[in-house]
N, C-alpha and C. Protein backbone atom coordinates (compact mmCIF):
# COMPACT_ATOMS: atom_id res chain seq x y z
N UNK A 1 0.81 -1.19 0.00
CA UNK A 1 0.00 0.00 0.00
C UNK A 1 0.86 1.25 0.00
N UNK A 2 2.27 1.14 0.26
CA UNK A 2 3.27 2.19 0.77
C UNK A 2 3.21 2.71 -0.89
N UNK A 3 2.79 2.25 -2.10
CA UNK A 3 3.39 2.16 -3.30
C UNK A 3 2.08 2.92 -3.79
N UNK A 4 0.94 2.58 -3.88
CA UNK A 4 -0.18 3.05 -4.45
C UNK A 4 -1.03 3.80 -3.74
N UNK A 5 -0.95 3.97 -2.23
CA UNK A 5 -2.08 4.57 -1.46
C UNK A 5 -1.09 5.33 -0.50
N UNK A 6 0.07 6.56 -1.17
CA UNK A 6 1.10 6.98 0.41
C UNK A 6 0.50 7.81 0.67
N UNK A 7 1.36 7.99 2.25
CA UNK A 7 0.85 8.62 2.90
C UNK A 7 1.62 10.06 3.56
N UNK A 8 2.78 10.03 2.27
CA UNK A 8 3.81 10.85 2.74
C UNK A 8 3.29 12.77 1.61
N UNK A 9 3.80 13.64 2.24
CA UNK A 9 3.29 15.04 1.72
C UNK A 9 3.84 15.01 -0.08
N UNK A 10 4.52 14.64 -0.75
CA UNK A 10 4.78 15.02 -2.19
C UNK A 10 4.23 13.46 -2.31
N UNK A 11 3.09 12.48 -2.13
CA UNK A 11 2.67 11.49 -2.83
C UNK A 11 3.56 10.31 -3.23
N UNK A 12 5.06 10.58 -3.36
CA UNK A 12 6.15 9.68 -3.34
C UNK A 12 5.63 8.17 -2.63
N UNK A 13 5.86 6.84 -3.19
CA UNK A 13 5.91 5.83 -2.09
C UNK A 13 6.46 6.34 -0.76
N UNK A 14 5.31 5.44 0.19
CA UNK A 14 6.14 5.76 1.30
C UNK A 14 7.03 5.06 2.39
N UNK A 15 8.42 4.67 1.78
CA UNK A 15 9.39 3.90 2.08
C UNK A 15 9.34 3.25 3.36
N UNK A 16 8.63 3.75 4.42
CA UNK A 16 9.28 3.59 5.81
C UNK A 16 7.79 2.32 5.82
N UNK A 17 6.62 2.88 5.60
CA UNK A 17 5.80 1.89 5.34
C UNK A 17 5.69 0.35 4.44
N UNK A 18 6.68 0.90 3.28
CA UNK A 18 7.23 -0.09 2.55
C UNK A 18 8.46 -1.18 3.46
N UNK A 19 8.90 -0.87 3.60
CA UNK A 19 10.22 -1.49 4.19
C UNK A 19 9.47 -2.00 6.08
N UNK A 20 8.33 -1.36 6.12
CA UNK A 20 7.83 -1.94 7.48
C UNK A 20 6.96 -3.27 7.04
N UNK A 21 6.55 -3.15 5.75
CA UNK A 21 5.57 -4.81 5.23
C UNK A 21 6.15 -5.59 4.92
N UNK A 22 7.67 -5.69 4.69
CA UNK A 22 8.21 -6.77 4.05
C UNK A 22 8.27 -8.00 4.72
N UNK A 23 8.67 -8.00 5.85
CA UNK A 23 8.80 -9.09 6.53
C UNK A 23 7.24 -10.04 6.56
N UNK A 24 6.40 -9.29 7.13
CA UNK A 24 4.72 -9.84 6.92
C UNK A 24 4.97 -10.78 5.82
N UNK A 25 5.08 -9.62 4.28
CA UNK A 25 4.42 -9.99 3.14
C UNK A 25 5.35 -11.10 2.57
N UNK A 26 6.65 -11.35 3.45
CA UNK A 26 7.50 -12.63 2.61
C UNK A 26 6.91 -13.98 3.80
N UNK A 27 6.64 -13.96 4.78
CA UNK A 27 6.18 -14.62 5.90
C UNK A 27 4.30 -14.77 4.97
N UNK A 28 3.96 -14.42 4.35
CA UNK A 28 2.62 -14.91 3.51
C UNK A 28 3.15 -15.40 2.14
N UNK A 29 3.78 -14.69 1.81
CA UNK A 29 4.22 -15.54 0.28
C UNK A 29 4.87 -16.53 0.51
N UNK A 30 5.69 -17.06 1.60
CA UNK A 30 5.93 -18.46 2.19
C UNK A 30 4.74 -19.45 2.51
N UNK A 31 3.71 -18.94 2.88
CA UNK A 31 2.43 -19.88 3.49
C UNK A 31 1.90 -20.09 2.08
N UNK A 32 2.02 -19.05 0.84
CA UNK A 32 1.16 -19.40 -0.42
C UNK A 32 1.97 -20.21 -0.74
N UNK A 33 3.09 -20.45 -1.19
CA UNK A 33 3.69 -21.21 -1.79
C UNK A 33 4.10 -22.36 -1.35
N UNK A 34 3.74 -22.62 -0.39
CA UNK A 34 3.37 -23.85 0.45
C UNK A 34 1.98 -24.49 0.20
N UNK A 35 1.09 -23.65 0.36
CA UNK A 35 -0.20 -24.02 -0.13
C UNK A 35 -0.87 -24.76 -1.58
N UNK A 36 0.08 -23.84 -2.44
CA UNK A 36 -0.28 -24.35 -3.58
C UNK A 36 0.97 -25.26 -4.28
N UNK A 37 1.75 -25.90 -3.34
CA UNK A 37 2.41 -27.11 -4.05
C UNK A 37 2.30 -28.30 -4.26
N UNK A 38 1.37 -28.66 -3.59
CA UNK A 38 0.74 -30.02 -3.69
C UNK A 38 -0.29 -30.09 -4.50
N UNK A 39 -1.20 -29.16 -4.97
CA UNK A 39 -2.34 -29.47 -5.44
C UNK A 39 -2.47 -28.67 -6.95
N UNK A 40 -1.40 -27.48 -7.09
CA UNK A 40 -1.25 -25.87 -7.74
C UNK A 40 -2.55 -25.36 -7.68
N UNK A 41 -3.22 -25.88 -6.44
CA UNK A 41 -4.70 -24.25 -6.16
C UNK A 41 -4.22 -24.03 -5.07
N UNK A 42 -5.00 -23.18 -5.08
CA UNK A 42 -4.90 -22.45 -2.84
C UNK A 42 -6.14 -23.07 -2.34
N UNK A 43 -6.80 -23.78 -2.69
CA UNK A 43 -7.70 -24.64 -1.86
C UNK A 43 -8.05 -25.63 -2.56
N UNK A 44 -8.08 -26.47 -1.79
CA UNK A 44 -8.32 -28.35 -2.81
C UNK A 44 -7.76 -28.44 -4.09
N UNK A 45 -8.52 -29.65 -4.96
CA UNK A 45 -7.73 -30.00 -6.17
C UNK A 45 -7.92 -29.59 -7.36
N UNK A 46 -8.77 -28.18 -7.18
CA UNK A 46 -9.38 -27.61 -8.46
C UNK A 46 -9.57 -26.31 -8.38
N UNK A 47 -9.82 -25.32 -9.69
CA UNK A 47 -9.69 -23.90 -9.41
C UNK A 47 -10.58 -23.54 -9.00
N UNK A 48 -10.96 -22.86 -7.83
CA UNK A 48 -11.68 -22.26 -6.88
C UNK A 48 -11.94 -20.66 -6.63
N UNK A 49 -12.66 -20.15 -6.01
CA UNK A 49 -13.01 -18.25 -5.69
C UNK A 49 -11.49 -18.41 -5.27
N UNK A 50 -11.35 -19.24 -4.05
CA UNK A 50 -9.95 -18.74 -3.48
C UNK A 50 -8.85 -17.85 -4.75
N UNK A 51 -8.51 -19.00 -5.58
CA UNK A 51 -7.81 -19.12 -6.44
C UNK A 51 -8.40 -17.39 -7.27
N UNK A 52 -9.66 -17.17 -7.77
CA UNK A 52 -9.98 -16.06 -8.56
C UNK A 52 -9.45 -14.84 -8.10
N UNK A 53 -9.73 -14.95 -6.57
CA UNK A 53 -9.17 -13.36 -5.36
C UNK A 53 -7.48 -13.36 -5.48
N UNK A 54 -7.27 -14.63 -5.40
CA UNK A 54 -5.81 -14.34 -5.46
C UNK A 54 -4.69 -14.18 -6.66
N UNK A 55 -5.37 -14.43 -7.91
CA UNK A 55 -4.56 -14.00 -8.81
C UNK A 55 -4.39 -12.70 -9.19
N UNK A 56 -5.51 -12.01 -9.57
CA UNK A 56 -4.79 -10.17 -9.34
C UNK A 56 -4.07 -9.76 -7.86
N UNK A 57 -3.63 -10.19 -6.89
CA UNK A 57 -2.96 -9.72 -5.68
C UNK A 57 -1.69 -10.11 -6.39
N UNK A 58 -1.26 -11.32 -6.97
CA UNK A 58 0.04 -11.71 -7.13
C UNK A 58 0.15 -11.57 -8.31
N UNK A 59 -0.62 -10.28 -9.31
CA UNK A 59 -0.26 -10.00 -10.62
C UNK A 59 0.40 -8.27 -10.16
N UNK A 60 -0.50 -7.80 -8.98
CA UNK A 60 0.05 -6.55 -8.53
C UNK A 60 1.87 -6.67 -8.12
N UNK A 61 1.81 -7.36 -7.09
CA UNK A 61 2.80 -7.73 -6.61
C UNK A 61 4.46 -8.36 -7.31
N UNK A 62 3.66 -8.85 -8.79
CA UNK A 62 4.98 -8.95 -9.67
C UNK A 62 5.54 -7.68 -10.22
N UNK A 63 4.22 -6.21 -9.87
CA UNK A 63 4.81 -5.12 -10.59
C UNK A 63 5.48 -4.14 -9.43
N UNK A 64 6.24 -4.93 -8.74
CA UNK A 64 6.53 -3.78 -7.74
C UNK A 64 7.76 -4.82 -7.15
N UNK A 65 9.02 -3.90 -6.96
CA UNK A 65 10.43 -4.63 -6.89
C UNK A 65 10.73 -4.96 -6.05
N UNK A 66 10.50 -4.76 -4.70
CA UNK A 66 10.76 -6.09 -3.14
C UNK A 66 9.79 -7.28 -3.64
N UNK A 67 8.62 -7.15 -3.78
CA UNK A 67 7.59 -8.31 -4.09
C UNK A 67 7.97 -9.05 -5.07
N UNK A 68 8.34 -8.32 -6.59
CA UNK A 68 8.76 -9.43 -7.15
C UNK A 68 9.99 -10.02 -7.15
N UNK A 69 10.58 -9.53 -6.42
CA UNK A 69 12.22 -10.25 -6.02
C UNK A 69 11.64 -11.38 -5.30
N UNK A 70 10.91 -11.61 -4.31
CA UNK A 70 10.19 -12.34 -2.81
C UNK A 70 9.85 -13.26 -4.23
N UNK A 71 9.09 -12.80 -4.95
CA UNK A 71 8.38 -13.75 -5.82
C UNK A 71 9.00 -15.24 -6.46
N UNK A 72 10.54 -14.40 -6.55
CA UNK A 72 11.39 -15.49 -7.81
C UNK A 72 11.79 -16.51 -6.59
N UNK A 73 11.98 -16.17 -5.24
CA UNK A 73 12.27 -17.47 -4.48
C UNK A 73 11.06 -18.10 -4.22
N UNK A 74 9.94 -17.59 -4.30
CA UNK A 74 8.38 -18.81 -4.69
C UNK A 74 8.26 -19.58 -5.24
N UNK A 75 8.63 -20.39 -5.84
CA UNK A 75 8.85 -21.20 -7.06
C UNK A 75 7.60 -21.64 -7.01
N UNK A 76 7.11 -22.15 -6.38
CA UNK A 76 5.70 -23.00 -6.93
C UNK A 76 4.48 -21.90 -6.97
N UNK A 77 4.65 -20.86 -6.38
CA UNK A 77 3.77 -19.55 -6.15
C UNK A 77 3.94 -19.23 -7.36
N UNK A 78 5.36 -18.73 -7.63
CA UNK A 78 5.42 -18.51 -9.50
C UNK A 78 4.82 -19.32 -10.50
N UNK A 79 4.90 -20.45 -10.34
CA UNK A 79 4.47 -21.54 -11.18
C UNK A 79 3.15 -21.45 -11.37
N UNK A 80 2.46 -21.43 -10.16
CA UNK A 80 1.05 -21.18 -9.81
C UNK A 80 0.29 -20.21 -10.36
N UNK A 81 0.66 -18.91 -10.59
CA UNK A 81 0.89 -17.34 -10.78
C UNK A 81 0.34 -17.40 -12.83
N UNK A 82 2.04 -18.27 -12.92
CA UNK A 82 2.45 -18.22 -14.49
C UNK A 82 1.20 -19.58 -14.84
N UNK A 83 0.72 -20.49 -14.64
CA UNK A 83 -0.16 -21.74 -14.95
C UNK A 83 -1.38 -20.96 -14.95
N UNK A 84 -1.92 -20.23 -14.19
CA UNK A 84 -3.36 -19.83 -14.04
C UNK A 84 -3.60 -18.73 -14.18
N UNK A 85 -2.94 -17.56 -15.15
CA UNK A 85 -2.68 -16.30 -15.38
C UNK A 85 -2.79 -16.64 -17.13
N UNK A 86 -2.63 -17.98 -17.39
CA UNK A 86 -2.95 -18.44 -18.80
C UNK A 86 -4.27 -18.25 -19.15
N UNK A 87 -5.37 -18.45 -17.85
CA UNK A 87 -6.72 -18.75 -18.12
C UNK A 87 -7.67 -17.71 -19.17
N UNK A 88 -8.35 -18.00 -19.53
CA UNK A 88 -8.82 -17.05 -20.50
C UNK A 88 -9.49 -16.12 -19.96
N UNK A 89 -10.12 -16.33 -18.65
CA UNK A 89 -10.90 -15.67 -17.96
C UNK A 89 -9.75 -14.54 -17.14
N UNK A 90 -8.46 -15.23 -16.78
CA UNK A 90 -7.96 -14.12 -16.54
C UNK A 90 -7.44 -13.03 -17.00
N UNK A 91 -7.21 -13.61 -18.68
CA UNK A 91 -6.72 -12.98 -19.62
C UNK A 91 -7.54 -11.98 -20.10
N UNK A 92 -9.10 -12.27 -20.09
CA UNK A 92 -9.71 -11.31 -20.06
C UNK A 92 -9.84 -10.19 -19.13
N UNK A 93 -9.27 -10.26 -18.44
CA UNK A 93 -9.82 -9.44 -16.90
C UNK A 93 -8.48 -8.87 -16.06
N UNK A 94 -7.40 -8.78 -17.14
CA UNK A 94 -6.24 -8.17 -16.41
C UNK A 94 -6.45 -7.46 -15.40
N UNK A 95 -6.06 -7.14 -14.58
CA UNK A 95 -6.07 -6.23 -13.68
C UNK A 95 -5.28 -5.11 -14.36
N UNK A 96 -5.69 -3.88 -14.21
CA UNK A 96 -5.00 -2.35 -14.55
C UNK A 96 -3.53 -2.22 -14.20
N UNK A 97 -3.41 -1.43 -14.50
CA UNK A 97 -1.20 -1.29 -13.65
C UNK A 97 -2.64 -0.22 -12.09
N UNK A 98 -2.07 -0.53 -11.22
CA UNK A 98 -2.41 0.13 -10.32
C UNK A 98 -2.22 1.43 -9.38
N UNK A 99 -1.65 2.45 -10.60
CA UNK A 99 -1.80 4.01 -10.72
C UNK A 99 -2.32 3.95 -11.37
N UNK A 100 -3.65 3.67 -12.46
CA UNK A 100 -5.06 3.92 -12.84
C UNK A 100 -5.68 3.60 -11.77
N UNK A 101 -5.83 2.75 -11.42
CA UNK A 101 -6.60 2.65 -9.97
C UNK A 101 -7.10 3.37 -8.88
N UNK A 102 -5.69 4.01 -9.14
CA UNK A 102 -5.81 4.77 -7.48
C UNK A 102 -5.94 5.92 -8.43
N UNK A 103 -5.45 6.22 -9.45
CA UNK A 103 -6.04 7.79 -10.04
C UNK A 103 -7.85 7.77 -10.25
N UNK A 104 -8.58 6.66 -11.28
CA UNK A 104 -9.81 6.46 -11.00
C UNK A 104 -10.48 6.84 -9.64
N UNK A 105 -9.64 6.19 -8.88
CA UNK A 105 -10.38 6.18 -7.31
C UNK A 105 -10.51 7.73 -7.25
N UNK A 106 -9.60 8.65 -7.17
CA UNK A 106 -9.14 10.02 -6.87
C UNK A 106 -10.32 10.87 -7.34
């Protein structure tokens, strides 16, 4: 959020917030990529809502450079990411770069 929603006076990311999520957000991208190695969903043996919510989070997250660094030691999260980012349904439904987003929102 330090990246798209700051909270600092010239709008700049706001680093101190950034550099305060990392630890969290590699401590969850460890639990996903655990999750989806046995089965490649995030819940049971087939593609699921779970699975729908979580592919734009980890399409954001490849566009932003601590996250996608975190990303390349995911391996099966990547795998997961790159396998079901094929879907047509997702392909239809990119998610925006997310400064339209937050400008829309504005």
């Amino acid at each position: 959020m330090g990246y798209f929603f700051p909270r600092t006076p010239d709008g700049q990311p706001d680093r101190a917030a950034i550099e305060a999520a990392l630890p969290e957000l590699r401590a969850h991208l460890n639990v996903l990529d655990k999750a989806v190695a046995e089965t490649g969903h995030l819940a049971g043996a087939s593609f699921t809502y779970a699975d729908i919510n979580l592919l734009p989070a980890l399409a954001y997250l490849q566009s932003l450079p601590e996250s996608a660094e975190m990303l390349t030691s995911a391996k099966q999260l990547t795998h997961y990411f790159d396998r079901h980012s094929q879907r047509a349904s997702f392909v239809a439904t990119v998610p925006p770069p997310m400064g339209e987003v937050t400008r829309k929102a504005s």
